[in-house]
C-alpha atoms as a PDB file:
ATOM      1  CA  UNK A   1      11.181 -11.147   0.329  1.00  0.00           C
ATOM      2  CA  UNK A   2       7.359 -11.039   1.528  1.00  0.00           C
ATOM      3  CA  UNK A   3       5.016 -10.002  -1.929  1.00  0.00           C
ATOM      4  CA  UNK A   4       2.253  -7.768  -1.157  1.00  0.00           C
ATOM      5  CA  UNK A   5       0.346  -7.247  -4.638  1.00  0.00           C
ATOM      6  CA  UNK A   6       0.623  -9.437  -7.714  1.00  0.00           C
ATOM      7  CA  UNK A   7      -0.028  -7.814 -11.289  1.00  0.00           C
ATOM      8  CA  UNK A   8      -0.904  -9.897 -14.519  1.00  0.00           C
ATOM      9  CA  UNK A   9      -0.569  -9.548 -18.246  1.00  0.00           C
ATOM     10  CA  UNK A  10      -3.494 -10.308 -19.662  1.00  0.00           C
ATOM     11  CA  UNK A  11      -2.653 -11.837 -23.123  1.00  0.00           C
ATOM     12  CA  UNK A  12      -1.496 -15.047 -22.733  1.00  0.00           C
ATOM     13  CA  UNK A  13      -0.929 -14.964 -18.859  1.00  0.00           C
ATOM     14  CA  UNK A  14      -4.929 -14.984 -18.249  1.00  0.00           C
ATOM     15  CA  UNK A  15      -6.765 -15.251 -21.330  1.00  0.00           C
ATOM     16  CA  UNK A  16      -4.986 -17.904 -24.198  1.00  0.00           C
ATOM     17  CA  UNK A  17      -4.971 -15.515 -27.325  1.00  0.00           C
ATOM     18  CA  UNK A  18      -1.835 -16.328 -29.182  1.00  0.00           C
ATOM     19  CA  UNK A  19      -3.255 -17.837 -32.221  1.00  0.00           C
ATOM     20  CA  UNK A  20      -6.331 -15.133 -32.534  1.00  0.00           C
ATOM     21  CA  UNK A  21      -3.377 -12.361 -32.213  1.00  0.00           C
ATOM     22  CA  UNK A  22      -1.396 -14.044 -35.057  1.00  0.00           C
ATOM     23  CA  UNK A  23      -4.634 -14.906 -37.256  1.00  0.00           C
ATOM     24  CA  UNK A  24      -5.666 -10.797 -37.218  1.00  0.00           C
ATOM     25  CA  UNK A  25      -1.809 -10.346 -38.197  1.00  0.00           C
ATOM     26  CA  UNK A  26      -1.191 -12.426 -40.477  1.00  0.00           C
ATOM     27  CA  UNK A  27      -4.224 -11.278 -42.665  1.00  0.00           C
ATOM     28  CA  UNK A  28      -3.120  -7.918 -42.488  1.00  0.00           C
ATOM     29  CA  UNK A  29       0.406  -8.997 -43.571  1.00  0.00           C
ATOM     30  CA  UNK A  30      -1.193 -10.935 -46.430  1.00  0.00           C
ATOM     31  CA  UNK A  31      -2.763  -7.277 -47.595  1.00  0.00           C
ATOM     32  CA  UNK A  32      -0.004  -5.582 -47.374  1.00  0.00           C
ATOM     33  CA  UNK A  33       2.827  -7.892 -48.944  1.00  0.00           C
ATOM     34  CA  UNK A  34       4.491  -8.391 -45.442  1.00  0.00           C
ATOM     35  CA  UNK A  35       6.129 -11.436 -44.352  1.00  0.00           C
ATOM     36  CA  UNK A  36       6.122 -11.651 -40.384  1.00  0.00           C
ATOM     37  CA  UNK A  37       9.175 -13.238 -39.303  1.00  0.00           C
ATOM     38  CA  UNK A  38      10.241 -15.753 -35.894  1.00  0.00           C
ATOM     39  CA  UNK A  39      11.805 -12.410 -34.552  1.00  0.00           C
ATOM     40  CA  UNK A  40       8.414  -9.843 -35.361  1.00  0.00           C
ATOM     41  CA  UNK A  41       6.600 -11.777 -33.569  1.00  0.00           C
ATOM     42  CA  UNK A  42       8.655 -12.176 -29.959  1.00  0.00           C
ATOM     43  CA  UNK A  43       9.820  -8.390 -30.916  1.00  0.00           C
ATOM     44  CA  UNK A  44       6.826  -6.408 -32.524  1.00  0.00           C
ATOM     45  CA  UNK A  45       3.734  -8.015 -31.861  1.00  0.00           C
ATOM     46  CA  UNK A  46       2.795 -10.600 -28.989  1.00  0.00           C
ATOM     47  CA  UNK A  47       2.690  -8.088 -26.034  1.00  0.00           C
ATOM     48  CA  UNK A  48       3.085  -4.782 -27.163  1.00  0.00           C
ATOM     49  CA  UNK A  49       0.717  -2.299 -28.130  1.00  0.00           C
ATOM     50  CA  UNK A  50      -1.093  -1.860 -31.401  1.00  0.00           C
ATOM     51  CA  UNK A  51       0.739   0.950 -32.655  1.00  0.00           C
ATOM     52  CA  UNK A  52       4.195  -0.422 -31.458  1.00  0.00           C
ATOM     53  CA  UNK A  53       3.593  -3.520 -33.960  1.00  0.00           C
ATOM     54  CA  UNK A  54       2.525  -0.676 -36.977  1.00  0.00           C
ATOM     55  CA  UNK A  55       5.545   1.495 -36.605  1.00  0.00           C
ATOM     56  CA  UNK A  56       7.846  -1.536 -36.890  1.00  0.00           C
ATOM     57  CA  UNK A  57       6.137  -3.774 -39.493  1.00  0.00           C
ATOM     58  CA  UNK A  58       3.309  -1.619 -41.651  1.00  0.00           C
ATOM     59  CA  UNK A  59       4.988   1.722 -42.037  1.00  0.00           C
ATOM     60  CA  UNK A  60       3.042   1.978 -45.319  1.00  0.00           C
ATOM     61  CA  UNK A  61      -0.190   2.079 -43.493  1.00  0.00           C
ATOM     62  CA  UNK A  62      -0.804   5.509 -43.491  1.00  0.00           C
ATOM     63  CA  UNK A  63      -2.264   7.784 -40.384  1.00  0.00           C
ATOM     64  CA  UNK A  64      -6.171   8.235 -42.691  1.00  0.00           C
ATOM     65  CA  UNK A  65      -5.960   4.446 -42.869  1.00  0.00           C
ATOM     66  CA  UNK A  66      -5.749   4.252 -38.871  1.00  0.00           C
ATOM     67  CA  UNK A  67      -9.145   4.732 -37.708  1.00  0.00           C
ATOM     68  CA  UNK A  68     -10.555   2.140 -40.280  1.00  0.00           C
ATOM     69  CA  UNK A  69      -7.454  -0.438 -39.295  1.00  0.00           C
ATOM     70  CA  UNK A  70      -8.680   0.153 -35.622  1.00  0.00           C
ATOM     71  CA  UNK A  71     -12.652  -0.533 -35.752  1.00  0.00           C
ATOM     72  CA  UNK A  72     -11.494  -3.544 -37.774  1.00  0.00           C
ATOM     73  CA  UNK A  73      -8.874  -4.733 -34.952  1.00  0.00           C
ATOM     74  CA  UNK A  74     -12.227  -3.908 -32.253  1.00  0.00           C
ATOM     75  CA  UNK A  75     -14.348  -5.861 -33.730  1.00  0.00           C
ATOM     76  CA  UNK A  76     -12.555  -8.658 -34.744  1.00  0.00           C
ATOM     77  CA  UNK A  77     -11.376  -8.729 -30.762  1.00  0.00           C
ATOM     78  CA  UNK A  78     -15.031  -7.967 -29.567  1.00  0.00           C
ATOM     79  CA  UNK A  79     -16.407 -11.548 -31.543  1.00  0.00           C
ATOM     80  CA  UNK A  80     -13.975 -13.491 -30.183  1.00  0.00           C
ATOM     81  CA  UNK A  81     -15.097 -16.748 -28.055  1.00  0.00           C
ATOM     82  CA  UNK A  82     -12.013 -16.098 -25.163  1.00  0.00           C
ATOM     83  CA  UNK A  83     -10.637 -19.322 -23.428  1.00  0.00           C
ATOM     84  CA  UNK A  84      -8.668 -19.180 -19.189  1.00  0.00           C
ATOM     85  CA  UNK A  85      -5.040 -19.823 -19.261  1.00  0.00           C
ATOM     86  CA  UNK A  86      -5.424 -23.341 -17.193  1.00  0.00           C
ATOM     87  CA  UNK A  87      -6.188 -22.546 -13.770  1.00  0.00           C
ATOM     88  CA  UNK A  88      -6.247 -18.723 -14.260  1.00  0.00           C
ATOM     89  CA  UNK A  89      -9.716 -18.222 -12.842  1.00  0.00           C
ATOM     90  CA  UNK A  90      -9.585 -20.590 -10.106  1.00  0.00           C
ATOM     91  CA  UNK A  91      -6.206 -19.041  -8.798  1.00  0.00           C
ATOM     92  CA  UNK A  92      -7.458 -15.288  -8.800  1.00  0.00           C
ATOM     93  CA  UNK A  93     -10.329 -16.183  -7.201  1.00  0.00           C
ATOM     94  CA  UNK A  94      -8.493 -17.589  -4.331  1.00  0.00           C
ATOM     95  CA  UNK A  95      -6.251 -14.789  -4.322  1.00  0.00           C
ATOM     96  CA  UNK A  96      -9.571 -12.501  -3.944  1.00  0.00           C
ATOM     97  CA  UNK A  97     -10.508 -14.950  -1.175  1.00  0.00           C
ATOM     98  CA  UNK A  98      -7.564 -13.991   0.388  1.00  0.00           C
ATOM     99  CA  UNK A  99      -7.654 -10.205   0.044  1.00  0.00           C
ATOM    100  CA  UNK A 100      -4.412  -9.999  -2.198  1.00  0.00           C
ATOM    101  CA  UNK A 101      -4.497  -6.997  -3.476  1.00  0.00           C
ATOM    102  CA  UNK A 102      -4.490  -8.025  -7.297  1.00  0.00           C
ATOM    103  CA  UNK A 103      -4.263  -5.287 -10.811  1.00  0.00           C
ATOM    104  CA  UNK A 104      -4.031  -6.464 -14.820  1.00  0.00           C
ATOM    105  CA  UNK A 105      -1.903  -4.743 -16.978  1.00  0.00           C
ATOM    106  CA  UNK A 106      -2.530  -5.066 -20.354  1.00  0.00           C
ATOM    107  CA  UNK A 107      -0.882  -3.392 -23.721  1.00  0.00           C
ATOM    108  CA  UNK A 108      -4.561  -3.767 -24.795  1.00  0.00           C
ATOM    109  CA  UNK A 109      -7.336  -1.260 -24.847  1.00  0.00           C
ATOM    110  CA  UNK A 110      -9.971  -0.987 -22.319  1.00  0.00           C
ATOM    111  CA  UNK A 111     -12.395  -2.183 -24.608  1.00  0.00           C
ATOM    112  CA  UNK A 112     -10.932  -5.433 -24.690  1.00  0.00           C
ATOM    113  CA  UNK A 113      -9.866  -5.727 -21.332  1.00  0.00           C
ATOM    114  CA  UNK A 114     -13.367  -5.481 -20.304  1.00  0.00           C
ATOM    115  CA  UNK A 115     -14.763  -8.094 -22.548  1.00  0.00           C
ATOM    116  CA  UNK A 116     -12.031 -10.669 -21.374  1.00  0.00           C
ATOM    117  CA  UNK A 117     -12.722 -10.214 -18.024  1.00  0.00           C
ATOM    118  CA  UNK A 118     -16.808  -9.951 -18.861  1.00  0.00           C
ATOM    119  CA  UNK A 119     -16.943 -13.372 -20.926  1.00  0.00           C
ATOM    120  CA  UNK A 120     -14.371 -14.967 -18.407  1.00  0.00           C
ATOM    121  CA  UNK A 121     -16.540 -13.547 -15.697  1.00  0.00           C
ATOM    122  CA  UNK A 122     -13.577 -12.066 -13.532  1.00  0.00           C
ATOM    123  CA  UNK A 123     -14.939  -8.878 -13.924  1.00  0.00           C
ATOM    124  CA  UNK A 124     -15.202  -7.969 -10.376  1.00  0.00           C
ATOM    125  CA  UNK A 125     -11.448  -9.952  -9.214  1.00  0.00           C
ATOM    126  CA  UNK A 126      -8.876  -6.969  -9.704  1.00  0.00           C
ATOM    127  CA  UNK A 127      -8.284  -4.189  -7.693  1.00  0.00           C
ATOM    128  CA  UNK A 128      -6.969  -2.129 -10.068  1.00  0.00           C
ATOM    129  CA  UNK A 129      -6.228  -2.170 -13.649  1.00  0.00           C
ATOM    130  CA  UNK A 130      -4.160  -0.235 -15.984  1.00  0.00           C
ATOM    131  CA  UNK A 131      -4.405  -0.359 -20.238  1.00  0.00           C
ATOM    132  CA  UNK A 132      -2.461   1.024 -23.106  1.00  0.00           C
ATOM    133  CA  UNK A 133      -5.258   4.293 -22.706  1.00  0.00           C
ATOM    134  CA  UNK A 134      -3.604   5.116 -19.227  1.00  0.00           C
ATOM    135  CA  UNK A 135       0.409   5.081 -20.558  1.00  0.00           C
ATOM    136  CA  UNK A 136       2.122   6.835 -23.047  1.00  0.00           C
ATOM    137  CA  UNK A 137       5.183   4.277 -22.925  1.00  0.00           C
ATOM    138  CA  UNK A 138       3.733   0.731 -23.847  1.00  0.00           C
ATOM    139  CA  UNK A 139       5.667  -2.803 -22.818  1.00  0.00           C
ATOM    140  CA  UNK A 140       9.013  -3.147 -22.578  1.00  0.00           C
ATOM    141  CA  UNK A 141       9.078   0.103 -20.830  1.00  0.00           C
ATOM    142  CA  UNK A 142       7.758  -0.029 -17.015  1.00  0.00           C
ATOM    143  CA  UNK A 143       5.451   2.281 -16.920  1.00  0.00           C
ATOM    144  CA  UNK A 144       2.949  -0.104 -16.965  1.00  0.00           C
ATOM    145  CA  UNK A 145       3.891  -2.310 -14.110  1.00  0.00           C
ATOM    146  CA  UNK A 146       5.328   1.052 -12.398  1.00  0.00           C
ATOM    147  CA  UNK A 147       1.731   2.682 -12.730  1.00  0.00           C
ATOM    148  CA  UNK A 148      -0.251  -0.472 -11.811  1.00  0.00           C
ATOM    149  CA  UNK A 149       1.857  -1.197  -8.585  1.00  0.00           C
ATOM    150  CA  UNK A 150       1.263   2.681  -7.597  1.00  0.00           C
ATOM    151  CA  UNK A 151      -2.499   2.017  -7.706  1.00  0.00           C
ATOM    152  CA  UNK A 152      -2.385  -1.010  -5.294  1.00  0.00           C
ATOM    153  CA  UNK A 153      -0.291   1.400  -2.957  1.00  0.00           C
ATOM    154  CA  UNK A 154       2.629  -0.422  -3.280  1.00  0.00           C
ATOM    155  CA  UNK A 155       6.140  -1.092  -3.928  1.00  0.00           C
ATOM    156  CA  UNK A 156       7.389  -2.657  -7.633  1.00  0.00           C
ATOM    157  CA  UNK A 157       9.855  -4.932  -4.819  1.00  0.00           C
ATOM    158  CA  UNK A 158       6.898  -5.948  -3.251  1.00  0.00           C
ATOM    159  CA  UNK A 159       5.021  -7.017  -6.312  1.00  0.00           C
ATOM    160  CA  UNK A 160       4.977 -10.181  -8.333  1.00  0.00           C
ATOM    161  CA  UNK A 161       4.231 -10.000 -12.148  1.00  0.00           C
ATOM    162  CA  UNK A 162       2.801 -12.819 -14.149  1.00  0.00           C
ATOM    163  CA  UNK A 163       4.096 -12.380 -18.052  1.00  0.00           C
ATOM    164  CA  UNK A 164       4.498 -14.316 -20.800  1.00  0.00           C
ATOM    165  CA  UNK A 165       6.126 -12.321 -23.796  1.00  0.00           C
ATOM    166  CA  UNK A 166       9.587 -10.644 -23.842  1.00  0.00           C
ATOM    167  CA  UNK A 167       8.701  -7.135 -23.875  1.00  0.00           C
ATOM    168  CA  UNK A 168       6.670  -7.933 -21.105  1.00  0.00           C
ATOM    169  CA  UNK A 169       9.206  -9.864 -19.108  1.00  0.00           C
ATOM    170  CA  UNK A 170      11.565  -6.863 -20.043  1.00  0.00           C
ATOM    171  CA  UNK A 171       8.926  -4.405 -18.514  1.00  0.00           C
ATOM    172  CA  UNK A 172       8.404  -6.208 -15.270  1.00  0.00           C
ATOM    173  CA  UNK A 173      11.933  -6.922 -14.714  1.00  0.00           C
ATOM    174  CA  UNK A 174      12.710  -2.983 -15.514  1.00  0.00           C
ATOM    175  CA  UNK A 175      10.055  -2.028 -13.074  1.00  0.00           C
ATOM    176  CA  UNK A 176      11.433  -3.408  -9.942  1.00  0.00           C
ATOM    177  CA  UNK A 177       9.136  -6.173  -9.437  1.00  0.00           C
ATOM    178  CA  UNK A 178       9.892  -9.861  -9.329  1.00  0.00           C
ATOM    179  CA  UNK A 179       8.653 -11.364 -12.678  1.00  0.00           C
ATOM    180  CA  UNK A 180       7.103 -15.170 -12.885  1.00  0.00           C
ATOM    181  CA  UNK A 181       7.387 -15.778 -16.871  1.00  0.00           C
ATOM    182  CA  UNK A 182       4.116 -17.800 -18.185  1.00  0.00           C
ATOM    183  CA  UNK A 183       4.719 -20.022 -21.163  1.00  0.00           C
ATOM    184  CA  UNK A 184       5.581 -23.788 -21.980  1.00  0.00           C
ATOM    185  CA  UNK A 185       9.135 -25.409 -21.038  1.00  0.00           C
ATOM    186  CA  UNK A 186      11.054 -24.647 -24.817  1.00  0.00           C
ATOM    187  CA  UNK A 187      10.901 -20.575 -23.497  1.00  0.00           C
ATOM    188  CA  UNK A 188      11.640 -21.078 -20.350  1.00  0.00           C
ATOM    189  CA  UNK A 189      15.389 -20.219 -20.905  1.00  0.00           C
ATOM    190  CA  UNK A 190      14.440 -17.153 -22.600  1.00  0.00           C
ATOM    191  CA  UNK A 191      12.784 -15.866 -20.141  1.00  0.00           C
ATOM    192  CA  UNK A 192      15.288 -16.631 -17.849  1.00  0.00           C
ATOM    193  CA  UNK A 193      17.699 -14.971 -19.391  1.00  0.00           C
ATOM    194  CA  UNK A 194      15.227 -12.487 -19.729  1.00  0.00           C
ATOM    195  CA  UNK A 195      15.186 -11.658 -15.937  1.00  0.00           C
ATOM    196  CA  UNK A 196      12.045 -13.791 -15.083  1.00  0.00           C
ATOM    197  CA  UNK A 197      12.958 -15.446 -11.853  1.00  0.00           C
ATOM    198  CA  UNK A 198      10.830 -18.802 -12.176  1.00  0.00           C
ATOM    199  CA  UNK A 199       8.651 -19.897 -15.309  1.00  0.00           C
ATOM    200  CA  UNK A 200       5.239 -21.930 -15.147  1.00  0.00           C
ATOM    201  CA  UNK A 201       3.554 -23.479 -18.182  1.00  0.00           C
ATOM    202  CA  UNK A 202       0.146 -22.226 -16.617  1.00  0.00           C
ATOM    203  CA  UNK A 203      -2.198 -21.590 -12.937  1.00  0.00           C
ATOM    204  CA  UNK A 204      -2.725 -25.377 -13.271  1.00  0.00           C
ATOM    205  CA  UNK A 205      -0.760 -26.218 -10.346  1.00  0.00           C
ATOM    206  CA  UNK A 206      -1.058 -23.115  -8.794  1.00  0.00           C
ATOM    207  CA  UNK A 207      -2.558 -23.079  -4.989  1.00  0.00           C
ATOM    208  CA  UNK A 208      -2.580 -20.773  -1.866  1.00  0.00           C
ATOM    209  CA  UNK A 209      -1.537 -22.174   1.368  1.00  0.00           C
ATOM    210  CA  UNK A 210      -2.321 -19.829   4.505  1.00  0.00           C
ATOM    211  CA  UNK A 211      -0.220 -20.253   7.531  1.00  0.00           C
ATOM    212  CA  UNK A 212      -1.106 -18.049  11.101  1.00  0.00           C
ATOM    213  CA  UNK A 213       0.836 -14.560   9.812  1.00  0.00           C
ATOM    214  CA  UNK A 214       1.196 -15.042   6.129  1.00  0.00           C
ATOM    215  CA  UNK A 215       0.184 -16.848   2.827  1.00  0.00           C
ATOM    216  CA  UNK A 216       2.727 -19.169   0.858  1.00  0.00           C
ATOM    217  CA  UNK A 217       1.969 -19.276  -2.801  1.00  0.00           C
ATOM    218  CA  UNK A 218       2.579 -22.443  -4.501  1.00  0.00           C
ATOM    219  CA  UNK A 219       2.522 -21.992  -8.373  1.00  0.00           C
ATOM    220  CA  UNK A 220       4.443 -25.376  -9.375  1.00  0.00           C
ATOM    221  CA  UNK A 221       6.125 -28.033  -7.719  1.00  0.00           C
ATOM    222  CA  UNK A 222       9.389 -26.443  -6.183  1.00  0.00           C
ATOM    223  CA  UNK A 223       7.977 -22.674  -6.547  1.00  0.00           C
ATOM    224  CA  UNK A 224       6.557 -21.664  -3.568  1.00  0.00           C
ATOM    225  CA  UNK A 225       6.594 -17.613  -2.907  1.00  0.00           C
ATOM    226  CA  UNK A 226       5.465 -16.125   0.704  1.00  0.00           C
ATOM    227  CA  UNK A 227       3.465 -13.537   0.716  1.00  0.00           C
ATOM    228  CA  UNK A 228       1.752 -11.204   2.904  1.00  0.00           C
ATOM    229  CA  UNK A 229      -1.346 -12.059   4.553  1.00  0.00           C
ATOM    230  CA  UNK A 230      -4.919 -10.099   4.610  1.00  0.00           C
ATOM    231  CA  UNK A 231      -7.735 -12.003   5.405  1.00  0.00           C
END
């Protein structure tokens, strides 16, 4: 298989936001007599959108309480200092080098999106993008990864995803597309199992190796991917 496009999460696959994500969760648990559990948080929260997380976990937040519960989730994200995922900036800006067509799909909204990519100063890498405003089916469904590949004009087989949680990896796996997972060794065989075809800690080791008629992408030692070239 030749790749053509490559889509990233953005959560934990670009921008390192686990512990942020469980500090604004854990509060509201706190409030609201919850106890998150091991399973809520692979399940219901790290990759999925907002509301996803409220109908499992909060039912007794009430619709009236929404809007409030949302300008407090938006500007909790807006003041946040954001930190790469190791390598992430480097490697998308040699895949823009390239001309690889390149889109991030996020269960976040487009508010945050653009701040990530605005303090990370990647605002100007991706060709496309596609946020929890553009579906009506968040992560694990496809539509997504389905939606973002139809935007670079191409095929979910020709398109690698970068993901790190399991509704992601579910989502990218559902959609066709060949799924890299992003997270330390200990889930790697979750993942796995998952569907992801390789895992990578992070972009560390990642680098782009152009040949006369095509590009070979080396993410880690022993993964190397070929991949369609444009420049």
């Amino acid at each position: 298989m030749i790749y053509e496009a490559i889509l990233f999460d953005m959560d934990g696959v670009i921008t390192d936001t686990e512990q942020s994500v469980m500090d604004f969760w854990q509060r509201l648990a706190a409030r609201h007599g919850v106890t998150i559990t091991e399973k809520d948080w692979i399940q219901h929260i790290f990759g999925v959108p907002v509301l996803t997380t409220l109908d499992a976990l909060f039912p007794m937040i009430t619709a009236d309480e929404l809007p409030a519960l949302f300008e407090e989730l938006e500007t909790y994200e807006l003041n946040l200092a954001y930190t790469e995922m190791r390598g992430a900036r480097a490697f998308l800006r040699a895949l823009q080098a390239h001309g690889v067509p390149t889109a991030v799909v996020t269960s976040g909204d487009r508010w945050k999106l653009n701040a990530v990519t605005g303090q990370l100063g990647i605002d100007d890498v991706f060709t496309a993008s596609v946020t929890v405003n553009d579906i009506t089916r968040g992560k694990p469904h496809p539509d997504g990864y389905l939606l973002g590949a139809k935007k670079l004009g191409k095929a979910p087989e020709r398109c690698l995803v970068f993901e790190d949680s399991l509704p992601g990896v579910q989502a990218a796996v559902a959609s066709g597309a060949t799924c890299i997972g992003v997270r330390a060794p200990e889930y790697a065989p979750t993942l796995l199992d998952l569907g992801a075809a390789h895992v990578i800690r992070d972009f560390a080791d990642a680098a782009i190796h152009a040949q006369s008629e095509a590009l070979t992408l080396e993410l880690a030692p022993g993964v190397r991917l070929p991949f369609a070239r444009r420049d």
